[in-house]
ModelCIF file with pLDDT and N, C-alpha, C, O atoms, coordinates in Angstrom:
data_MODEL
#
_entry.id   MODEL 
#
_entity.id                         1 
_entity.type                       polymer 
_entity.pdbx_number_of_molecules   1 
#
_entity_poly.entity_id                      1 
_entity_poly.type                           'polypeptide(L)' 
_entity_poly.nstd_linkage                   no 
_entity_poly.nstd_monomer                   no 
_entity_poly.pdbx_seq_one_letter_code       
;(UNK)(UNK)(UNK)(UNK)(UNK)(UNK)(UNK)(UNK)(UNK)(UNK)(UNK)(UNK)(UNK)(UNK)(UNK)(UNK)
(UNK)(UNK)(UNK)(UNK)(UNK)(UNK)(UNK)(UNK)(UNK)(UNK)(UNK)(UNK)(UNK)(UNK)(UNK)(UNK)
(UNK)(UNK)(UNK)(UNK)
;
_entity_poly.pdbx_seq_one_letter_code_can   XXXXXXXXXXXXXXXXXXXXXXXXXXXXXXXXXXXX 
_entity_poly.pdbx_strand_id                 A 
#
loop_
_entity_poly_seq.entity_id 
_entity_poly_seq.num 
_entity_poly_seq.mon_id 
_entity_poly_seq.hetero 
1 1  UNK n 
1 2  UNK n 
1 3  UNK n 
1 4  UNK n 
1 5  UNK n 
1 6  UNK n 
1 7  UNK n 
1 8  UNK n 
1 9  UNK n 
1 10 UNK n 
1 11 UNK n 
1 12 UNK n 
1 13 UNK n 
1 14 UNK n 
1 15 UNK n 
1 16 UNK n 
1 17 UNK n 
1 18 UNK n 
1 19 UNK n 
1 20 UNK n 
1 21 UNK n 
1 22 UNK n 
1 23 UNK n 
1 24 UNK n 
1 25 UNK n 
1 26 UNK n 
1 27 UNK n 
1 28 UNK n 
1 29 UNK n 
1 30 UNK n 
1 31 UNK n 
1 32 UNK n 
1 33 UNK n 
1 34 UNK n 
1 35 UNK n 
1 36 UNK n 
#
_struct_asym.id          A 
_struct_asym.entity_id   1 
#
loop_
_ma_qa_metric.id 
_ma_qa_metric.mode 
_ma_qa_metric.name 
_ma_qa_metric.software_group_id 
_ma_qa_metric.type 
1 global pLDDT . pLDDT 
2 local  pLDDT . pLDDT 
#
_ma_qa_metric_global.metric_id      1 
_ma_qa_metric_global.metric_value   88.42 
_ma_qa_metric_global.model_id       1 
_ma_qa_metric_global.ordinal_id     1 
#
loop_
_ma_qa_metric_local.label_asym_id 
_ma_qa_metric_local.label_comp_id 
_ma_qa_metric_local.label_seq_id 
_ma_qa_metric_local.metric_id 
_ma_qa_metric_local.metric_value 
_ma_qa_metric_local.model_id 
_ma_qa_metric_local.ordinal_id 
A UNK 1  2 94.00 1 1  
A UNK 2  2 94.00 1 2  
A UNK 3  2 95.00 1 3  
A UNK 4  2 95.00 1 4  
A UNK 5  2 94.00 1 5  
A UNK 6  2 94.00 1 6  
A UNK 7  2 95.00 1 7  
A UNK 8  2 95.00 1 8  
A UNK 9  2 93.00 1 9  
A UNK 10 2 93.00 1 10 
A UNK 11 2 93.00 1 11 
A UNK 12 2 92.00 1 12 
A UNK 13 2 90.00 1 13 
A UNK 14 2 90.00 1 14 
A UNK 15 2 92.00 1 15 
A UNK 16 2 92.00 1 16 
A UNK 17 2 94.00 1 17 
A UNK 18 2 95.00 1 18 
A UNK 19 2 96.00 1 19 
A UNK 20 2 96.00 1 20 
A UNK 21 2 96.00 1 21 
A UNK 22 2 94.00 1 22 
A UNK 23 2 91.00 1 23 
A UNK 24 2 88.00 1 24 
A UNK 25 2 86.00 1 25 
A UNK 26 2 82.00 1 26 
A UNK 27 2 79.00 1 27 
A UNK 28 2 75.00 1 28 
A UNK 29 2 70.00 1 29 
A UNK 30 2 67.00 1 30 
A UNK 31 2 65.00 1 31 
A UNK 32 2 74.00 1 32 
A UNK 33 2 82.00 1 33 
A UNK 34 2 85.00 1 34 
A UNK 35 2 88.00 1 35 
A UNK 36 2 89.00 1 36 
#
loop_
_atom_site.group_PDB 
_atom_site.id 
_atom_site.type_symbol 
_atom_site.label_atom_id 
_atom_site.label_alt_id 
_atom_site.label_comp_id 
_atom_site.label_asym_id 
_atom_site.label_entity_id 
_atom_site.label_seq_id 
_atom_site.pdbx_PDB_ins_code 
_atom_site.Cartn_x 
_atom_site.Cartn_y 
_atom_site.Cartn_z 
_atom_site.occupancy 
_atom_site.B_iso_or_equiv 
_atom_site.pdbx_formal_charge 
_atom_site.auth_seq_id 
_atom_site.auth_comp_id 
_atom_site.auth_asym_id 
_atom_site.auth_atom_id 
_atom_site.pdbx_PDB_model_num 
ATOM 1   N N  . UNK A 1 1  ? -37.488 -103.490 -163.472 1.00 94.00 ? 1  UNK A N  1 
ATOM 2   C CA . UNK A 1 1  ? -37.777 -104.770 -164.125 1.00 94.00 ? 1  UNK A CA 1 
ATOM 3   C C  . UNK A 1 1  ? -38.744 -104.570 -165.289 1.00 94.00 ? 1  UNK A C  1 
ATOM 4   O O  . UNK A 1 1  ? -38.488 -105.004 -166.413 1.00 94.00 ? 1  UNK A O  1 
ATOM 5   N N  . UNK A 1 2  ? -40.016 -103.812 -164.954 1.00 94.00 ? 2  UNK A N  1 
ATOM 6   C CA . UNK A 1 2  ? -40.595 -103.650 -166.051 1.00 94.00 ? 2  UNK A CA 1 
ATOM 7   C C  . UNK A 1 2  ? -40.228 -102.743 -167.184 1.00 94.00 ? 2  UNK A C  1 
ATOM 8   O O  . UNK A 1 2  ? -40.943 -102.721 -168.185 1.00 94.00 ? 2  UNK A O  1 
ATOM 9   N N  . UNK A 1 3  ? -39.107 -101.958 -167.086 1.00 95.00 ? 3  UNK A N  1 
ATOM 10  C CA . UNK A 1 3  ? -38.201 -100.929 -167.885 1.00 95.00 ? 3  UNK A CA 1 
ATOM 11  C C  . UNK A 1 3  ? -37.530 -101.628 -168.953 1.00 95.00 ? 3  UNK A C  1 
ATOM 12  O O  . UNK A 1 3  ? -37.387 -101.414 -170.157 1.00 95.00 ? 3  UNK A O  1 
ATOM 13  N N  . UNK A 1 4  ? -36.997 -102.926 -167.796 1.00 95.00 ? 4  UNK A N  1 
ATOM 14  C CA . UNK A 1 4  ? -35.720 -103.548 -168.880 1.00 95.00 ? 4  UNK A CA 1 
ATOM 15  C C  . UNK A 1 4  ? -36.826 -104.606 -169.874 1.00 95.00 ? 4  UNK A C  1 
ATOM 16  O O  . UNK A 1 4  ? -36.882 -104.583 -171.103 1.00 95.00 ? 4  UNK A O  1 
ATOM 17  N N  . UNK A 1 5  ? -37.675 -105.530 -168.922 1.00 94.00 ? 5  UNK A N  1 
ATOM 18  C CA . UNK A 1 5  ? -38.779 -106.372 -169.843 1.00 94.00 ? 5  UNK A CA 1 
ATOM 19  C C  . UNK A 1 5  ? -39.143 -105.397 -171.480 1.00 94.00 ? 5  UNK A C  1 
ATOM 20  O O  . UNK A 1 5  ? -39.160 -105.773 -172.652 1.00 94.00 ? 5  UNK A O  1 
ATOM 21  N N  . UNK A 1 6  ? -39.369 -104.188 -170.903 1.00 94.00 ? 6  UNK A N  1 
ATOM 22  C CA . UNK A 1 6  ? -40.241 -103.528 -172.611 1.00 94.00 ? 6  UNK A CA 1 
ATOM 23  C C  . UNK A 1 6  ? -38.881 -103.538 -173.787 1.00 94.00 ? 6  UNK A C  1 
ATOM 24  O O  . UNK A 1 6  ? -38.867 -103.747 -175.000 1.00 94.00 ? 6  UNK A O  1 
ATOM 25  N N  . UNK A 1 7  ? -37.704 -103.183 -172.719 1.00 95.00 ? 7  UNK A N  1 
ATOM 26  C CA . UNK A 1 7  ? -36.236 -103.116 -173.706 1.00 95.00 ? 7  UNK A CA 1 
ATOM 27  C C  . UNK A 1 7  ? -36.340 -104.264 -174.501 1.00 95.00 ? 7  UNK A C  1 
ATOM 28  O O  . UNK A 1 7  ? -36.536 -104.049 -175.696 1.00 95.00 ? 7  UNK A O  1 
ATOM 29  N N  . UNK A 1 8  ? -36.235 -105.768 -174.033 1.00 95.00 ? 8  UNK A N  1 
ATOM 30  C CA . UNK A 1 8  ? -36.375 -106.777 -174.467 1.00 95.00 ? 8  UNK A CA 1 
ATOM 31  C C  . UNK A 1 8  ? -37.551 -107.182 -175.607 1.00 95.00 ? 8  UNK A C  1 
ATOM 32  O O  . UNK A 1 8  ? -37.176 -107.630 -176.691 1.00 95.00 ? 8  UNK A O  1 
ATOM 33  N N  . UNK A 1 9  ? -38.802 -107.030 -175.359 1.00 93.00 ? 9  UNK A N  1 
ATOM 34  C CA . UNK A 1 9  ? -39.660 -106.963 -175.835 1.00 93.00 ? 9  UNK A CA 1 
ATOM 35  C C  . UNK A 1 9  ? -39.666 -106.109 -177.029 1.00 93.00 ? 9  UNK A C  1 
ATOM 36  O O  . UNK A 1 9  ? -40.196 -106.459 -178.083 1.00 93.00 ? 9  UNK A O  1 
ATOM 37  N N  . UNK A 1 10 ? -39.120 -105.075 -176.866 1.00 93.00 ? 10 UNK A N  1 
ATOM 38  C CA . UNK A 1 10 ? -38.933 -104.246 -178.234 1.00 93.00 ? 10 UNK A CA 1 
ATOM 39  C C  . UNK A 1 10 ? -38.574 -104.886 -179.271 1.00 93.00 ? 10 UNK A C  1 
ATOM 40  O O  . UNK A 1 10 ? -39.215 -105.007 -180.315 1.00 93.00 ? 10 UNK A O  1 
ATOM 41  N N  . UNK A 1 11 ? -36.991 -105.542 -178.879 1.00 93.00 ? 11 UNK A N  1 
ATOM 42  C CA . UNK A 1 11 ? -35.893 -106.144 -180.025 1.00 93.00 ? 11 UNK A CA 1 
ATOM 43  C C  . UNK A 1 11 ? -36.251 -107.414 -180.283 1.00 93.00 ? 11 UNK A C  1 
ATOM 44  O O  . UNK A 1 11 ? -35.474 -108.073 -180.974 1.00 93.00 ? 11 UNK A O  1 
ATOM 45  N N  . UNK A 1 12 ? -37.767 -108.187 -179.690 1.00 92.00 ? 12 UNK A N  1 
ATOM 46  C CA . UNK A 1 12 ? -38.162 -109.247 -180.251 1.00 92.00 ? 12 UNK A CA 1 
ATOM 47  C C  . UNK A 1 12 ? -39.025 -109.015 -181.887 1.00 92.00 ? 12 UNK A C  1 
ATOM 48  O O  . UNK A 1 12 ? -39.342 -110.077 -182.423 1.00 92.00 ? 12 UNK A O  1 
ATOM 49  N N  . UNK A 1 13 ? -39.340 -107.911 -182.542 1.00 90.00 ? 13 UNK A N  1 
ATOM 50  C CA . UNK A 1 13 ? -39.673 -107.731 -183.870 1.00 90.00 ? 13 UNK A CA 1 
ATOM 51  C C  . UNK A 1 13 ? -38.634 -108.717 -184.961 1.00 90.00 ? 13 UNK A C  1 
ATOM 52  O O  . UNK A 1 13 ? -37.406 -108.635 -184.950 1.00 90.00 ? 13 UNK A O  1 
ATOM 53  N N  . UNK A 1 14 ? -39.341 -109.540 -185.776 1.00 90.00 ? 14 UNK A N  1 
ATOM 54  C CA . UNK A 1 14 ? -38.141 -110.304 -186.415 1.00 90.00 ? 14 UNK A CA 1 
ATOM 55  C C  . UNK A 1 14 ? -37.420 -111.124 -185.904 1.00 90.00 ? 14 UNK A C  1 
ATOM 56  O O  . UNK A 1 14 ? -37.057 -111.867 -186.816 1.00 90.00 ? 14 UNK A O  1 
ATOM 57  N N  . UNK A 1 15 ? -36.858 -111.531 -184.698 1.00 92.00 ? 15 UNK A N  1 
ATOM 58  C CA . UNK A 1 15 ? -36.162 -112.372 -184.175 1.00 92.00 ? 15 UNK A CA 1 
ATOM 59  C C  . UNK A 1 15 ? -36.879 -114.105 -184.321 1.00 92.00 ? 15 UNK A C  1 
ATOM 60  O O  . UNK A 1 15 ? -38.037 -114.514 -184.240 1.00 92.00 ? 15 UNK A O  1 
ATOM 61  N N  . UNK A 1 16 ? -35.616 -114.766 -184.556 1.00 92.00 ? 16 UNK A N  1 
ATOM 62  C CA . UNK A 1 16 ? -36.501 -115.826 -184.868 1.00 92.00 ? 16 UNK A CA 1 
ATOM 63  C C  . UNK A 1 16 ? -36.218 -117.414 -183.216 1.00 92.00 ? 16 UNK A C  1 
ATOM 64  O O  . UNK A 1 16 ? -36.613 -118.560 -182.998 1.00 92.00 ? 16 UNK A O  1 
ATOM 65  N N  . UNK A 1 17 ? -35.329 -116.379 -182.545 1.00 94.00 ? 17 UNK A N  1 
ATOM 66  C CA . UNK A 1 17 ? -35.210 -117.154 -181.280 1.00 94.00 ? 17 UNK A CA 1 
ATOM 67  C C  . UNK A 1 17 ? -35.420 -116.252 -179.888 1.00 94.00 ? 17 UNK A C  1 
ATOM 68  O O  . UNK A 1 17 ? -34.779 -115.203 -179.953 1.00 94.00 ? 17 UNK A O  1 
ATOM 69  N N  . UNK A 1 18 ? -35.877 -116.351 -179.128 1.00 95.00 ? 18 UNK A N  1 
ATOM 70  C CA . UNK A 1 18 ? -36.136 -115.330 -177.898 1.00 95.00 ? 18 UNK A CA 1 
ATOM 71  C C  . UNK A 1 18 ? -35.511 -116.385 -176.591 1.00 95.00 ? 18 UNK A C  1 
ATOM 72  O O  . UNK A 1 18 ? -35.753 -117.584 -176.448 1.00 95.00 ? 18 UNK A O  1 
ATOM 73  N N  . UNK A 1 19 ? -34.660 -115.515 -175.743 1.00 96.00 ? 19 UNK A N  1 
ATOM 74  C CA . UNK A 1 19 ? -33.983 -116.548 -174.304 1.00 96.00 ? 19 UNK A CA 1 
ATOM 75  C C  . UNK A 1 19 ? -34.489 -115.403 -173.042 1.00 96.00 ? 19 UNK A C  1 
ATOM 76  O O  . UNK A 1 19 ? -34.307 -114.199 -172.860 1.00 96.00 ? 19 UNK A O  1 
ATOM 77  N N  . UNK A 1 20 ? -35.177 -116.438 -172.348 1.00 96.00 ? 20 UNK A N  1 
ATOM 78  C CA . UNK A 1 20 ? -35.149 -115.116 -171.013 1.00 96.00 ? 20 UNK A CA 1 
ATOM 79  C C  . UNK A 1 20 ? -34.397 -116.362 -169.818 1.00 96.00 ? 20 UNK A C  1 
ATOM 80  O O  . UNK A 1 20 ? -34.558 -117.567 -169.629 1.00 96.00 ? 20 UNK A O  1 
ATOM 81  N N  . UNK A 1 21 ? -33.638 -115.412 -169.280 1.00 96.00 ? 21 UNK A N  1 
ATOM 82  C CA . UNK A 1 21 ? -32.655 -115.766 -167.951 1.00 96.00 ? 21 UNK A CA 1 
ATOM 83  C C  . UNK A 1 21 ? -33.154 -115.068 -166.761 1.00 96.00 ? 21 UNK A C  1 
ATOM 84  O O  . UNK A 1 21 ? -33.434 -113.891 -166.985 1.00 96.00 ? 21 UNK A O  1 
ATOM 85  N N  . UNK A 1 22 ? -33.345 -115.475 -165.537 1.00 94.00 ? 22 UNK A N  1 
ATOM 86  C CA . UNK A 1 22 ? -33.619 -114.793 -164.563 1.00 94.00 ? 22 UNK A CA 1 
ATOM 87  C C  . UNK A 1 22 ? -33.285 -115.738 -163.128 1.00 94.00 ? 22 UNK A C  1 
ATOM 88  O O  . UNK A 1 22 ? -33.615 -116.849 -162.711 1.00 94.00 ? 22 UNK A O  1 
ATOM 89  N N  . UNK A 1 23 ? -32.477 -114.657 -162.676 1.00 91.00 ? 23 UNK A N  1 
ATOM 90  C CA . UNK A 1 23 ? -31.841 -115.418 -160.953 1.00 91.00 ? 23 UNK A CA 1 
ATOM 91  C C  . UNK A 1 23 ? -32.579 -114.267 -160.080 1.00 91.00 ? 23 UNK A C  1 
ATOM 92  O O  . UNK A 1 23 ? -32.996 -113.117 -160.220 1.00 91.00 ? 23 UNK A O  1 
ATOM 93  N N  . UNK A 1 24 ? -32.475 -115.418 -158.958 1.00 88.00 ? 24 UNK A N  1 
ATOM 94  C CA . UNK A 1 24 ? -32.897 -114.222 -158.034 1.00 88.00 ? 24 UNK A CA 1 
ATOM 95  C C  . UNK A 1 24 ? -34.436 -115.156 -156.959 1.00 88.00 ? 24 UNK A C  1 
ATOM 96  O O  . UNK A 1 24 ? -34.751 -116.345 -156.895 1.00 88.00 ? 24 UNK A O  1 
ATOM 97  N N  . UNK A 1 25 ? -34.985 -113.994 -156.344 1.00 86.00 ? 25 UNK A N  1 
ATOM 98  C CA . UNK A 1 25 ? -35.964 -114.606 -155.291 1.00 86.00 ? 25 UNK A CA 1 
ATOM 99  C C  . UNK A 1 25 ? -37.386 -114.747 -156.556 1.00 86.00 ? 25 UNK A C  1 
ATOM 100 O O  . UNK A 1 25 ? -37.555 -114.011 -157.528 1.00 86.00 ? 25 UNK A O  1 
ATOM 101 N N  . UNK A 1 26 ? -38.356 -116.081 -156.070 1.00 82.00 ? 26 UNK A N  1 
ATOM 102 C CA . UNK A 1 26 ? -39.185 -116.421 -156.871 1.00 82.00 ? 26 UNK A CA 1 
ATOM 103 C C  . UNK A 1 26 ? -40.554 -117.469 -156.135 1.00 82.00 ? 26 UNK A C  1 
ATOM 104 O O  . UNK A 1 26 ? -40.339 -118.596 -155.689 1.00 82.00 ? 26 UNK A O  1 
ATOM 105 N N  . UNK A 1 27 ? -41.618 -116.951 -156.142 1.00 79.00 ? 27 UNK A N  1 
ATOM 106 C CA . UNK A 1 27 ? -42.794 -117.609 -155.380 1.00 79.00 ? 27 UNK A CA 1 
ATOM 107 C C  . UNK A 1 27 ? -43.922 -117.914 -156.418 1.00 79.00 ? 27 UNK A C  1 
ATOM 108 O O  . UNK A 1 27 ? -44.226 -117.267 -157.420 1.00 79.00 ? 27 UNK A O  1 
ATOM 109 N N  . UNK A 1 28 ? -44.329 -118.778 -156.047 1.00 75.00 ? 28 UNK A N  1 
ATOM 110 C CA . UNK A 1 28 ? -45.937 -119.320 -156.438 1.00 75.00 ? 28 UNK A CA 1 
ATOM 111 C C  . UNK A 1 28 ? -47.024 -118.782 -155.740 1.00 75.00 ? 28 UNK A C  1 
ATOM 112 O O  . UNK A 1 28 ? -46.735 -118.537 -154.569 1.00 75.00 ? 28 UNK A O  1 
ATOM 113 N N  . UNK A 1 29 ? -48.383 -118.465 -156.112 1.00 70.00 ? 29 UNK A N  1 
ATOM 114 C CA . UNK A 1 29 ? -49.423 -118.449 -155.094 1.00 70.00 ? 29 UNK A CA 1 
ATOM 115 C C  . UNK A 1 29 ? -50.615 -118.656 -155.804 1.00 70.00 ? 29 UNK A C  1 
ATOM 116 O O  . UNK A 1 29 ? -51.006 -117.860 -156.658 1.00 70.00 ? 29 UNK A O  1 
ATOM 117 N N  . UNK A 1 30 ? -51.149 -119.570 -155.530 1.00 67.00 ? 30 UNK A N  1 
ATOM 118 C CA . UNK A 1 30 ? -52.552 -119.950 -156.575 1.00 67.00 ? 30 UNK A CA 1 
ATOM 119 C C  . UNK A 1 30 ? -52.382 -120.628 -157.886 1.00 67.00 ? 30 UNK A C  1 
ATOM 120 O O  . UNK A 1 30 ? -53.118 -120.608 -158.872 1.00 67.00 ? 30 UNK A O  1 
ATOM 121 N N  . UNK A 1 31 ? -51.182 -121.271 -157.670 1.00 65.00 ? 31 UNK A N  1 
ATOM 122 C CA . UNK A 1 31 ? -50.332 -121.563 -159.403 1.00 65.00 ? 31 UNK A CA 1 
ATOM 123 C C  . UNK A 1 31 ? -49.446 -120.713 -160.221 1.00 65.00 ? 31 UNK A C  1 
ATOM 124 O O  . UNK A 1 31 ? -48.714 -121.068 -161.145 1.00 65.00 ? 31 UNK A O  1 
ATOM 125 N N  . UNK A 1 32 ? -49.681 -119.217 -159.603 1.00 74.00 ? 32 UNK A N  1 
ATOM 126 C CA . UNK A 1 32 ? -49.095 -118.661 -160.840 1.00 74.00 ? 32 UNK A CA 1 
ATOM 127 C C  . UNK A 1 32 ? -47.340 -118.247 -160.011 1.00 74.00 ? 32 UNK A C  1 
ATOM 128 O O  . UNK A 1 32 ? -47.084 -118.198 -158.808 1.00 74.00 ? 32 UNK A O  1 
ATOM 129 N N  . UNK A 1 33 ? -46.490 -118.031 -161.090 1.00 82.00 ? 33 UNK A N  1 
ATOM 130 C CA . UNK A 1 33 ? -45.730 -117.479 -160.353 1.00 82.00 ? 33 UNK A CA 1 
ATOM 131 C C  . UNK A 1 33 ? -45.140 -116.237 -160.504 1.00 82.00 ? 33 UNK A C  1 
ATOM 132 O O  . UNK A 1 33 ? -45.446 -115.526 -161.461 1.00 82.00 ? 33 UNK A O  1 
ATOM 133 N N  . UNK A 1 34 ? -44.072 -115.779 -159.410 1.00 85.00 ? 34 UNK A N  1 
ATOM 134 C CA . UNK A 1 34 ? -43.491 -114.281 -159.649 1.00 85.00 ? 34 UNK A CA 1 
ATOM 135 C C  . UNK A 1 34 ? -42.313 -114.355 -159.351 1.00 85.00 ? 34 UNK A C  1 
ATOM 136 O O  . UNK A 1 34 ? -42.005 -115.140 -158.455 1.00 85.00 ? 34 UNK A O  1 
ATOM 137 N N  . UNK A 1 35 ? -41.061 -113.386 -160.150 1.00 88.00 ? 35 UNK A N  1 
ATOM 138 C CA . UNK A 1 35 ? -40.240 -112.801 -159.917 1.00 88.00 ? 35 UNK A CA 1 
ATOM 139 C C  . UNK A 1 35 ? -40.189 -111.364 -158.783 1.00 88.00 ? 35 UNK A C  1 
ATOM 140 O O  . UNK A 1 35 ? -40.953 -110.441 -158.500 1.00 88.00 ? 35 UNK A O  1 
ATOM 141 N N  . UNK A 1 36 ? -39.314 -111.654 -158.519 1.00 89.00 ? 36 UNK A N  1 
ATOM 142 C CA . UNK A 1 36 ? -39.343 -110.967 -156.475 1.00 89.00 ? 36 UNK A CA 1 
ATOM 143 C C  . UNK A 1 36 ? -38.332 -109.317 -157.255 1.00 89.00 ? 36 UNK A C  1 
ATOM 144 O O  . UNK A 1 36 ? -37.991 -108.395 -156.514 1.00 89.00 ? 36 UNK A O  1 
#
């Protein structure tokens, strides 16, 4: 996950729209949340 995130992050230079999609398991704790 954090492999593919930097992939993404790379090809945001110049872009003038950014989409993130994500399925899957997902929790809160203290407000914040996480991808599982």
């Amino acid at each position: 996950m954090r492999r593919t995130v930097r992939q993404f992050l790379e090809k945001l230079d110049g872009a003038d729209m950014a989409l993130f999609f994500y399925a899957g398991h997902g929790l809160q704790v203290n407000g914040s949340n996480y991808m599982v």
